[in-house]
Structure formats: structure tokens, C-alpha cells
PDB file of N, CA and C in Angstrom:
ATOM      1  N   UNK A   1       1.237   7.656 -11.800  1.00  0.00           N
ATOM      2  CA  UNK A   1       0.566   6.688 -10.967  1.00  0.00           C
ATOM      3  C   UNK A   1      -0.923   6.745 -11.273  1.00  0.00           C
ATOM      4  N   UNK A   2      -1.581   5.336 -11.054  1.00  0.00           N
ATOM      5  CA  UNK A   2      -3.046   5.210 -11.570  1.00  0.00           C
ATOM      6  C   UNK A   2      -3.636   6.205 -10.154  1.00  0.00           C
ATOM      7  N   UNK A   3      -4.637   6.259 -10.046  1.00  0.00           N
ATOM      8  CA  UNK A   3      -5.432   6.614  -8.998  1.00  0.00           C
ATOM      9  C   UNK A   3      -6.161   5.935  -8.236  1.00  0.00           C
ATOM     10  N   UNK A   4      -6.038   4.498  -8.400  1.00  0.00           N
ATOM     11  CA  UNK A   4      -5.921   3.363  -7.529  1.00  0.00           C
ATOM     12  C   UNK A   4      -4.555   3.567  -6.930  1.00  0.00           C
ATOM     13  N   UNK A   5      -3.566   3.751  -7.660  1.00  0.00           N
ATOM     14  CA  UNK A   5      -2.036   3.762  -6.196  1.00  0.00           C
ATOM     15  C   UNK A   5      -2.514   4.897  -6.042  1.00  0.00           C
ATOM     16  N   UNK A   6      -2.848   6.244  -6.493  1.00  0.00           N
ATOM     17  CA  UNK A   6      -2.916   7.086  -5.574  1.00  0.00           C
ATOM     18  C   UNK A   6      -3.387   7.422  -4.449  1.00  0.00           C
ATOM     19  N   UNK A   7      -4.621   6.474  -4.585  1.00  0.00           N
ATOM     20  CA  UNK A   7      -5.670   6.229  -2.940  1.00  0.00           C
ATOM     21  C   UNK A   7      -5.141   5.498  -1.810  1.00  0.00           C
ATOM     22  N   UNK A   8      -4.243   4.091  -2.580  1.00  0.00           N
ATOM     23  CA  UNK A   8      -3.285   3.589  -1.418  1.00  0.00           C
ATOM     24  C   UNK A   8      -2.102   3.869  -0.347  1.00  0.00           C
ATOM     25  N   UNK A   9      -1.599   5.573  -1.381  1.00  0.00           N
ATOM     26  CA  UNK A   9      -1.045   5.730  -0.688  1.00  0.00           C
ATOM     27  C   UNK A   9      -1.154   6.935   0.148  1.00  0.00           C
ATOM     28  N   UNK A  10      -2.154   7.642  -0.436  1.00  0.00           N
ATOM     29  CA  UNK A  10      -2.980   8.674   0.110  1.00  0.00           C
ATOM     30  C   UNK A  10      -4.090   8.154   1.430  1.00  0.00           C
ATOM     31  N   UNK A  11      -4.077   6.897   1.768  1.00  0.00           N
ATOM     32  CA  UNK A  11      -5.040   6.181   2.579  1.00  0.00           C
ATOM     33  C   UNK A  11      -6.294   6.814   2.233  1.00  0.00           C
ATOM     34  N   UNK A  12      -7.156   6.922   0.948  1.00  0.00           N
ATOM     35  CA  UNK A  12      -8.531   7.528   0.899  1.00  0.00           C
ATOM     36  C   UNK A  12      -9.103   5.846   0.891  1.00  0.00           C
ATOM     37  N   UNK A  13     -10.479   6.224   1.550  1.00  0.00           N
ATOM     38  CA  UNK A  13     -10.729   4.566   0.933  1.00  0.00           C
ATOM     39  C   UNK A  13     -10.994   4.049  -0.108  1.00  0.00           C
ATOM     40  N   UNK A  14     -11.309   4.665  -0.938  1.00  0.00           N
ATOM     41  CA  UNK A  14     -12.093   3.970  -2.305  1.00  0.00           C
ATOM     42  C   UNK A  14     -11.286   5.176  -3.616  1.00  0.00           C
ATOM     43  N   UNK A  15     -11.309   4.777  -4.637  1.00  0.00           N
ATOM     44  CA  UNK A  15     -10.671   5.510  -6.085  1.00  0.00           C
ATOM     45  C   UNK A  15     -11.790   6.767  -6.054  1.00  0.00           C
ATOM     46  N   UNK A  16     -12.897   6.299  -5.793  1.00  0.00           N
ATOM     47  CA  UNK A  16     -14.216   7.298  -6.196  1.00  0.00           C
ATOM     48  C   UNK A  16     -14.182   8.164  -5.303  1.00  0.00           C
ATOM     49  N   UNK A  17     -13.225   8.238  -4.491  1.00  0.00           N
ATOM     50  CA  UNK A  17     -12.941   9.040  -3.040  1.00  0.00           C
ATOM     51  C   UNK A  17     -11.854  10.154  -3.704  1.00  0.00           C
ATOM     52  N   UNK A  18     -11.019   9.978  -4.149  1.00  0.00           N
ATOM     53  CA  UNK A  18     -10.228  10.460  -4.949  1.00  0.00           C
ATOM     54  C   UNK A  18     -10.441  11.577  -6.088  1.00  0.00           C
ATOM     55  N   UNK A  19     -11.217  10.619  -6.574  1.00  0.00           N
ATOM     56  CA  UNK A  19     -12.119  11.129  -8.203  1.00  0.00           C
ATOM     57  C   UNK A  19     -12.823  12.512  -7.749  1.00  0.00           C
ATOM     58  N   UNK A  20     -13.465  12.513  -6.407  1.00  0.00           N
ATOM     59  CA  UNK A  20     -14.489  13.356  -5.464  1.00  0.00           C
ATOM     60  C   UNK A  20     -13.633  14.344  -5.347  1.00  0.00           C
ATOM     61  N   UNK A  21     -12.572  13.901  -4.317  1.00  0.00           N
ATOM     62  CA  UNK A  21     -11.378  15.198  -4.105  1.00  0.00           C
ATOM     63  C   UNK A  21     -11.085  15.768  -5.542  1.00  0.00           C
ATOM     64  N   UNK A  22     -10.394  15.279  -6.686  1.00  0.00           N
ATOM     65  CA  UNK A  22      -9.485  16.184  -7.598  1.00  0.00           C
ATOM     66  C   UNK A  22     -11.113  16.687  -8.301  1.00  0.00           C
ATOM     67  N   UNK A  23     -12.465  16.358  -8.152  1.00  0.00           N
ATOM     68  CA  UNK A  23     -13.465  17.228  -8.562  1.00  0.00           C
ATOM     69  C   UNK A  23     -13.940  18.557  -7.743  1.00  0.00           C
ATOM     70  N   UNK A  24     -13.688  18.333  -6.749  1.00  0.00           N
ATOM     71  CA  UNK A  24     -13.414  19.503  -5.449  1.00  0.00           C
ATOM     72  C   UNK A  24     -12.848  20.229  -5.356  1.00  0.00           C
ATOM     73  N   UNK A  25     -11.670  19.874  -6.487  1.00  0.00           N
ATOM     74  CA  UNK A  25     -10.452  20.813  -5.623  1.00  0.00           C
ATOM     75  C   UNK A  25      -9.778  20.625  -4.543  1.00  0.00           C
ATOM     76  N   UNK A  26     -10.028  19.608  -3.824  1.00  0.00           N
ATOM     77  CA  UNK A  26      -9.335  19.691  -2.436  1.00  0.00           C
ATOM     78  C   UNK A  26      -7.947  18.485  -2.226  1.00  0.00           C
ATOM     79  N   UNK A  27      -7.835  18.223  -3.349  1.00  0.00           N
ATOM     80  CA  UNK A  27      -6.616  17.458  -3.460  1.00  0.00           C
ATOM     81  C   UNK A  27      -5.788  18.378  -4.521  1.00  0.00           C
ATOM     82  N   UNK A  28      -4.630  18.884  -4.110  1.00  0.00           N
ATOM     83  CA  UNK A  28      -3.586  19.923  -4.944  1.00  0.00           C
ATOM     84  C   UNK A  28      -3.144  19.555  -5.891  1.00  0.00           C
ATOM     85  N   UNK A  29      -3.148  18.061  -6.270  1.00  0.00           N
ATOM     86  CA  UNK A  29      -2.182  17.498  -7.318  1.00  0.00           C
ATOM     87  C   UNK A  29      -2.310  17.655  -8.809  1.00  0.00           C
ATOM     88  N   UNK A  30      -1.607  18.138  -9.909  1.00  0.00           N
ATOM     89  CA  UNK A  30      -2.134  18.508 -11.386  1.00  0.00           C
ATOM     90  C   UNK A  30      -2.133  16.715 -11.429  1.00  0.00           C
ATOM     91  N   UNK A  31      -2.754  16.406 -12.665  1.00  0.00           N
ATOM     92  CA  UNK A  31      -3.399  15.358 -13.131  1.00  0.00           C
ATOM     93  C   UNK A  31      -2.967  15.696 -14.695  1.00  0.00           C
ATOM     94  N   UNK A  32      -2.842  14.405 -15.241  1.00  0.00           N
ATOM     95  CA  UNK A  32      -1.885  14.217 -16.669  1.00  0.00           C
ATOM     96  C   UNK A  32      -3.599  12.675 -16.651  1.00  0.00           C
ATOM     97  N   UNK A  33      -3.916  13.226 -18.512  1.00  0.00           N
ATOM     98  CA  UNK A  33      -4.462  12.397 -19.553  1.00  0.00           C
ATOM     99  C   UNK A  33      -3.465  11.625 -20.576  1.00  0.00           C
ATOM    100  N   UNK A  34      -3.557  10.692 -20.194  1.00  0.00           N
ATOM    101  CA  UNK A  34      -2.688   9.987 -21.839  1.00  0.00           C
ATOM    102  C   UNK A  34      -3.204  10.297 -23.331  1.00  0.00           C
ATOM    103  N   UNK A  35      -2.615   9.828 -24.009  1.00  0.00           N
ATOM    104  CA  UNK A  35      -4.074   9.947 -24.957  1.00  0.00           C
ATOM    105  C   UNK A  35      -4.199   8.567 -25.252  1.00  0.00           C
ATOM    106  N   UNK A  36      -5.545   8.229 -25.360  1.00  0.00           N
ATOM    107  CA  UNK A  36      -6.375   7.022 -25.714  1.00  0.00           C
ATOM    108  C   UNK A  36      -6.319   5.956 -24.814  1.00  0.00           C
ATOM    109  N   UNK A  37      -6.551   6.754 -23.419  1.00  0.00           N
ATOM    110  CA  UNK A  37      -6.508   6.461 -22.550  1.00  0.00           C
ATOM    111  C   UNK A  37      -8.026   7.199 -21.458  1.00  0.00           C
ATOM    112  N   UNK A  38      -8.226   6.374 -20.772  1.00  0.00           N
ATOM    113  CA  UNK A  38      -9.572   7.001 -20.102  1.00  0.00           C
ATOM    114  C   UNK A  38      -9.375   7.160 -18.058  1.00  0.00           C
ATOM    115  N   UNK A  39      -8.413   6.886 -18.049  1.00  0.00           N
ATOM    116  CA  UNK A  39      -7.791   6.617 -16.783  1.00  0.00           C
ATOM    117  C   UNK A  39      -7.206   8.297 -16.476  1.00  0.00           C
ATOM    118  N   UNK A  40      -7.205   8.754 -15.579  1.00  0.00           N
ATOM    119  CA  UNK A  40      -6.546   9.567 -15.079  1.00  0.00           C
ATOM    120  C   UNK A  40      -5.208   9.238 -14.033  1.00  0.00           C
ATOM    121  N   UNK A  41      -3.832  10.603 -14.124  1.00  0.00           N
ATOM    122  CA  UNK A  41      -2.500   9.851 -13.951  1.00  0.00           C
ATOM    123  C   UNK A  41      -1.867  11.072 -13.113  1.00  0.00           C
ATOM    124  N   UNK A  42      -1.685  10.449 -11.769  1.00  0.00           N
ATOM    125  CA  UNK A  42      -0.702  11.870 -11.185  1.00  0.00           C
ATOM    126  C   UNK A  42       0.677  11.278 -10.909  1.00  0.00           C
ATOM    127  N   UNK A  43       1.584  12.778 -11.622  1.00  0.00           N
ATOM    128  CA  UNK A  43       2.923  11.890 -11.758  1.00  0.00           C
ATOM    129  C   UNK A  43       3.613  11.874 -10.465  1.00  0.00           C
ATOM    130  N   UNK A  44       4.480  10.427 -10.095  1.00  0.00           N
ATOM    131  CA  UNK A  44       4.846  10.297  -9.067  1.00  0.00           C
ATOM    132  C   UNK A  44       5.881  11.599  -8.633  1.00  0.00           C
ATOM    133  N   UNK A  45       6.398  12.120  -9.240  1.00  0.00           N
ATOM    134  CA  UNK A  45       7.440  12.892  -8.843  1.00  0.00           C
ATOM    135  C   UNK A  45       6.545  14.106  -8.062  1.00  0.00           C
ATOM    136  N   UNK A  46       4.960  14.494  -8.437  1.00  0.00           N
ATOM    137  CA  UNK A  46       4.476  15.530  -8.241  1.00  0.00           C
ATOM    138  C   UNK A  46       3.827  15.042  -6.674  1.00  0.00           C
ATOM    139  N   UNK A  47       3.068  13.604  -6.855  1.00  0.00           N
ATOM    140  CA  UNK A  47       2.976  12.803  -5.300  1.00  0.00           C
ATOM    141  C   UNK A  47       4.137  12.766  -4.327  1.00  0.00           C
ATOM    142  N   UNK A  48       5.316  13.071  -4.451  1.00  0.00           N
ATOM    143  CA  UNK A  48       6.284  12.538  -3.666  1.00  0.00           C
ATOM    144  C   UNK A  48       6.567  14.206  -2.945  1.00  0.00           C
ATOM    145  N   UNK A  49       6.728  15.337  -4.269  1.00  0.00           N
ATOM    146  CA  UNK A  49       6.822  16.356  -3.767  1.00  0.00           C
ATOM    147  C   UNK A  49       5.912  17.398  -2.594  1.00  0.00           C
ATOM    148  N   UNK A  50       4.214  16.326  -3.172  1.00  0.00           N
ATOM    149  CA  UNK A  50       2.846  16.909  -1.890  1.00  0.00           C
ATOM    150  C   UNK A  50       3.398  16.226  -1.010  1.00  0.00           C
ATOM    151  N   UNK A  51       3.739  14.503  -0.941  1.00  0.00           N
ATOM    152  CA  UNK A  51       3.971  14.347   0.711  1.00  0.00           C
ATOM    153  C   UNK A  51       5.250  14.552   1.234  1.00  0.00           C
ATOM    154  N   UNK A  52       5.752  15.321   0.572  1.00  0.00           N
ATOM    155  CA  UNK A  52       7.219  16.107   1.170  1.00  0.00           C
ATOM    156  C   UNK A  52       6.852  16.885   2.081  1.00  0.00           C
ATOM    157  N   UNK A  53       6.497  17.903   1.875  1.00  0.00           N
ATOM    158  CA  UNK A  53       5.807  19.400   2.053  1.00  0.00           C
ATOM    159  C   UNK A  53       4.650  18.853   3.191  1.00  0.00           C
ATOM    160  N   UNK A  54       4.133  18.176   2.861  1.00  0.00           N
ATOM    161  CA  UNK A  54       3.046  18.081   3.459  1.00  0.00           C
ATOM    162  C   UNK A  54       3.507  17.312   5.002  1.00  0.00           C
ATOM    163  N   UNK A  55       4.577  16.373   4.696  1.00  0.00           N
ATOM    164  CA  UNK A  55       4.964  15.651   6.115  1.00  0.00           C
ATOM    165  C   UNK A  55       5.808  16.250   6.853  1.00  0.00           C
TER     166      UNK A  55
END
């Protein structure tokens, strides 16, 4: 998932809100680079498993 869906469904408000957290540390999720790609990607299976746990 881009990190635009990840904010939507994370309710953060903005992507740069996001970007802030996984620079913090305070969002748990590993993060996957494509290559030739400039976008950062958290895989849904790893999102589904934080709001498992987490809900």
C-alpha cells in the first residue's frame, strides 16, 4: 500500500504525517522500496496484522 492509503486508513491527516511517524519511529510498520521507484510501500498483509493486534 502507497502511504497515501496508509494515512486513510490509519486516519493521520496528511501523507507528511506519516512520513513524520515512520521517521520517528513511532509507527511499527517495516516499509518495502521498489526499485526505481521513489514512493515508499507498507505491505498490506503487515497493515492488517498492526490493526489486528492493535484493535
Amino acid at each position: 500500500m502507497s502511504l497515501k492509503d496508509v494515512a486513510e486508513v490509519l486516519k493521520y491527516p496528511t501523507v507528511d504525517s506519516v512520513r513524520k511517524a515512520l521517521a520517528r519511529k513511532t509507527l511499527a510498520l517495516p516499509t518495502t522500496r521498489l526499485p526505481n521507484r521513489r514512493e515508499i510501500f507498507i505491505r498490506t498483509n503487515e497493515l492488517a496484522g498492526y490493526l489486528d493486534s492493535s484493535g
